[in-house]
C-alpha atoms as a PDB file:
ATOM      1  CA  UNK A   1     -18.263 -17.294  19.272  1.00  0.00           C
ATOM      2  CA  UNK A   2     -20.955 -16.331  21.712  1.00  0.00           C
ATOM      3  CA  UNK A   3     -22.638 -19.830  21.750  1.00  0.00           C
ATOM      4  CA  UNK A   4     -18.722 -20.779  22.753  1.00  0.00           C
ATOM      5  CA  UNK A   5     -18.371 -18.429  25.381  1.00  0.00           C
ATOM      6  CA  UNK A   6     -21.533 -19.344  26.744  1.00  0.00           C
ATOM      7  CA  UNK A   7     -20.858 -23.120  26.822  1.00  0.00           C
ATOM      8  CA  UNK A   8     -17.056 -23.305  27.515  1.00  0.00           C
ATOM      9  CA  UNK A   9     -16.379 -20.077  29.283  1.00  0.00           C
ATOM     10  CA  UNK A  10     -13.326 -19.724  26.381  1.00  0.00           C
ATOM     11  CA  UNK A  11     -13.550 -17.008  24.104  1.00  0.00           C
ATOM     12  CA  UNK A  12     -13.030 -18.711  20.725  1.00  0.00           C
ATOM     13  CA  UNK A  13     -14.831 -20.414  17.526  1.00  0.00           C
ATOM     14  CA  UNK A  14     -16.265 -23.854  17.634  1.00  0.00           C
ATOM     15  CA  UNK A  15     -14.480 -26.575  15.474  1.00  0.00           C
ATOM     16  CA  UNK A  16     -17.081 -25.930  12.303  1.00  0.00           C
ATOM     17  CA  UNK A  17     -16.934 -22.811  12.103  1.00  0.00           C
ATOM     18  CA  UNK A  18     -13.438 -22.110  12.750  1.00  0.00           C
ATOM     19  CA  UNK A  19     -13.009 -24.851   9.652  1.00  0.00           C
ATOM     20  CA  UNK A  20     -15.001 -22.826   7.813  1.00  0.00           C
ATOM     21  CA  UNK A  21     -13.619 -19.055   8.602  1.00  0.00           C
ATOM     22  CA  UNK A  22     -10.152 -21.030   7.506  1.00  0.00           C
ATOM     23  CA  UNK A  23     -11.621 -22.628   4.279  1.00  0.00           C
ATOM     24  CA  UNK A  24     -12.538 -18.767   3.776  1.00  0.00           C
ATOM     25  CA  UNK A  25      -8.931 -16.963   4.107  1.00  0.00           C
ATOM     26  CA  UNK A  26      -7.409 -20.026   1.664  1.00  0.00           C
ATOM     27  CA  UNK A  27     -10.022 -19.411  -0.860  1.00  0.00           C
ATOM     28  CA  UNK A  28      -9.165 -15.275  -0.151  1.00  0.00           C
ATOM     29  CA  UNK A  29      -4.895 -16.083  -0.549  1.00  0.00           C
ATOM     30  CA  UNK A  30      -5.214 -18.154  -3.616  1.00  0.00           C
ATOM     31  CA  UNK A  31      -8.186 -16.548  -5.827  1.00  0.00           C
ATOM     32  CA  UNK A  32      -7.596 -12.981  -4.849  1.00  0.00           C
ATOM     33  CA  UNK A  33      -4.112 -11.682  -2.809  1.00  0.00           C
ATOM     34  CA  UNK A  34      -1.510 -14.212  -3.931  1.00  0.00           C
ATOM     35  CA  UNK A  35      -2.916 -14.567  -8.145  1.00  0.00           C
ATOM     36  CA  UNK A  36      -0.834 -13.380 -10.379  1.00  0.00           C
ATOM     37  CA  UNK A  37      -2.698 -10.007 -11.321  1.00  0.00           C
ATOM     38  CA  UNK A  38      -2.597  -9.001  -7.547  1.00  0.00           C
ATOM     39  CA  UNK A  39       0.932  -9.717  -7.607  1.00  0.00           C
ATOM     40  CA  UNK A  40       1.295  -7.904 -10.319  1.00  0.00           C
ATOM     41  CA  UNK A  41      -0.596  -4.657  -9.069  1.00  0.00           C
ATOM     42  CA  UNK A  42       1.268  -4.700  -6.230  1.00  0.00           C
ATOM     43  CA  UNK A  43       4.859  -4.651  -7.482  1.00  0.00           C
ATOM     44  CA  UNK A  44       3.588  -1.347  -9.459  1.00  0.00           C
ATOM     45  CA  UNK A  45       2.584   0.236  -6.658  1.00  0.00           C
ATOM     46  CA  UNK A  46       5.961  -0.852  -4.590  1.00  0.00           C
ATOM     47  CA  UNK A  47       8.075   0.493  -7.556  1.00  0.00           C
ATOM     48  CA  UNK A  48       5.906   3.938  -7.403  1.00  0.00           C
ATOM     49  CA  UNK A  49       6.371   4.337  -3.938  1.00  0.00           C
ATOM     50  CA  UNK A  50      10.135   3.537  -3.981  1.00  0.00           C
ATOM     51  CA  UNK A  51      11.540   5.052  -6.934  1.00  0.00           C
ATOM     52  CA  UNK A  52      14.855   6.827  -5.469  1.00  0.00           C
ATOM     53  CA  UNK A  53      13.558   9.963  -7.389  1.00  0.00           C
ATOM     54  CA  UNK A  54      10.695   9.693  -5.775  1.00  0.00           C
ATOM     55  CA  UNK A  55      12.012  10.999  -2.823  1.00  0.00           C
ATOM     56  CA  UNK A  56       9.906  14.210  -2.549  1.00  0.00           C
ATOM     57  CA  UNK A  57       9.314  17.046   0.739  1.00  0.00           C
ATOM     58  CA  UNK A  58       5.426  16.784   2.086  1.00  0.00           C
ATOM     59  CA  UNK A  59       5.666  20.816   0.730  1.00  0.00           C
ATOM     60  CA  UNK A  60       7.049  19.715  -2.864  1.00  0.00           C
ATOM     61  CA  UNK A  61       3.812  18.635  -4.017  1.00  0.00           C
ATOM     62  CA  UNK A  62       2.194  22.463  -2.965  1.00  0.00           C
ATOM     63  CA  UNK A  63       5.364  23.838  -4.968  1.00  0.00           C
ATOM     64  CA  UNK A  64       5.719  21.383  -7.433  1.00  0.00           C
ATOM     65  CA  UNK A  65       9.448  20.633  -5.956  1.00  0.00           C
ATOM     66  CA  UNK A  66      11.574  17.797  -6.033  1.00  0.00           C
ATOM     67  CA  UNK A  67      14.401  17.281  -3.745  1.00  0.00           C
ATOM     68  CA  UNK A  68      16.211  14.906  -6.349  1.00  0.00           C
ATOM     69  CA  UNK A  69      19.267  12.933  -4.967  1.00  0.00           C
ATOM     70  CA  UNK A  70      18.874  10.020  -2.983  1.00  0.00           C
ATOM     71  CA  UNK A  71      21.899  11.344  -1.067  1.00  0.00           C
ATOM     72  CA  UNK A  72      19.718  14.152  -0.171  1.00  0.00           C
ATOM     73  CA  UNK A  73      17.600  12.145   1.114  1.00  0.00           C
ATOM     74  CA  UNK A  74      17.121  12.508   4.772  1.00  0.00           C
ATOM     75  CA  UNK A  75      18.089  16.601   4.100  1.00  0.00           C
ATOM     76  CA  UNK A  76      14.398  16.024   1.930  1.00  0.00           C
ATOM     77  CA  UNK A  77      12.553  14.931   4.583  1.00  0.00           C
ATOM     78  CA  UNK A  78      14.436  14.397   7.865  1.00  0.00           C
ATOM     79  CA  UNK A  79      14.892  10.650   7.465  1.00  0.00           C
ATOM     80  CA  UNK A  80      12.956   7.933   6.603  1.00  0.00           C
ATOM     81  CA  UNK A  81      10.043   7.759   9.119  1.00  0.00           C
ATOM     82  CA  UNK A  82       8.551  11.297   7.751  1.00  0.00           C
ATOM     83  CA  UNK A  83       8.696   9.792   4.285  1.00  0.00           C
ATOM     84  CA  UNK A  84       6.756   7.197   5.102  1.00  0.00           C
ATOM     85  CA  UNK A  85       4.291   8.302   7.314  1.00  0.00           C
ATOM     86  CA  UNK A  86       3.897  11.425   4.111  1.00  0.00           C
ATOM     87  CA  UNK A  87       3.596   8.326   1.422  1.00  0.00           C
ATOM     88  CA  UNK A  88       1.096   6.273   4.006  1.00  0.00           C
ATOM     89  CA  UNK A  89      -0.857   9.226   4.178  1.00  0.00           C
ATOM     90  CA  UNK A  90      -1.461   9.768   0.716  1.00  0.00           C
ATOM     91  CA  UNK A  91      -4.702   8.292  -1.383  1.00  0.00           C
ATOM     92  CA  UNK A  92      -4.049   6.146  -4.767  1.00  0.00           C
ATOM     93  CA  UNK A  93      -5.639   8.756  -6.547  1.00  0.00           C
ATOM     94  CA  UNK A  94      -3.325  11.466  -5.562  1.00  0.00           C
ATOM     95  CA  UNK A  95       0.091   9.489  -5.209  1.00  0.00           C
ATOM     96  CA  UNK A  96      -0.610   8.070  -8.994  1.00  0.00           C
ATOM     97  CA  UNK A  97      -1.601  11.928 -10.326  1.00  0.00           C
ATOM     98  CA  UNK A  98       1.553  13.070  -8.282  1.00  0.00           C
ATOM     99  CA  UNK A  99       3.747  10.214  -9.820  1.00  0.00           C
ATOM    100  CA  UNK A 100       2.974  11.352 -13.002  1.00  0.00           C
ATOM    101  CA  UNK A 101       2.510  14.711 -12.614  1.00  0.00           C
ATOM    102  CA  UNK A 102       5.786  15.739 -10.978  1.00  0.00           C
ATOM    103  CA  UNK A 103       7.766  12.757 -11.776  1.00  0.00           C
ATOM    104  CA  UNK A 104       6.983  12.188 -15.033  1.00  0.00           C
ATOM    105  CA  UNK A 105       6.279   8.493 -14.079  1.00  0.00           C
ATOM    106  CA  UNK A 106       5.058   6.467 -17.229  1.00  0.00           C
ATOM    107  CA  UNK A 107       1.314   6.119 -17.260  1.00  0.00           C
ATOM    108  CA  UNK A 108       1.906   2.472 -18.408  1.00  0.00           C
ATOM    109  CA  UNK A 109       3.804   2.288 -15.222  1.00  0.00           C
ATOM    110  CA  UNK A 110       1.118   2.825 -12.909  1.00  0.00           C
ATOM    111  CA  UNK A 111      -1.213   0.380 -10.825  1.00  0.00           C
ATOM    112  CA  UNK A 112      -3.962  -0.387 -13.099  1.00  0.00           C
ATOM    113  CA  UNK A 113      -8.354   0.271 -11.647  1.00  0.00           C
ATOM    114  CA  UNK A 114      -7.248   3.661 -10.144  1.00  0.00           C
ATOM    115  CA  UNK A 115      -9.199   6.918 -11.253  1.00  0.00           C
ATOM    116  CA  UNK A 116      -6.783   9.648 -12.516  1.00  0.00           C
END
């Protein structure tokens, strides 16, 4: 990029290696995000995370609560954006012991290469 720069004044790759860096991310999508094990590992972690029962208060895991209903919902955890930002701040480690701890989610169940 900085020979580039230098010799066209346009930030930006040169043909090769901008061939290359793409070669790169289609090798990435087809070995390794879009297989069928990725794939796999993902859709248990999206059925963790969204389990209606999984609905839980940031203070239930302190108290070993559960707020229960999906109706209840937003009561839980005043709507859907401090849910998520709760659940985005969590590590794998402690959303998959949580999952199973207070939710009884199936060990079976959970996204496999994670240390309990």
């Amino acid at each position: 990029m900085i020979n580039t720069i230098r010799t066209t004044g346009v930030i930006g790759m040169d043909a090769r290696h901008s061939e290359a860096l793409a070669a790169f991310r289609t090798f990435n999508y087809e070995s390794i995000y879009l297989r069928g094990a990725s794939r796999q590992q993902a859709q248990a972690v999206v059925s963790m995370l969204r389990a209606p029962r999984r609905i839980l208060r940031p203070t239930s895991l302190a108290h070993s609560r559960r707020c229960g209903l999906e109706q209840r919902r937003r009561e839980c955890v005043g709507g859907d954006a401090p849910q998520r930002r709760y659940v985005a701040g969590m590590t794998d480690r402690f959303a998959c012991r949580s999952a199973v701890t207070l939710l009884d989610w199936p060990e079976d169940q959970l996204p496999s290469g994670i240390d309990r």
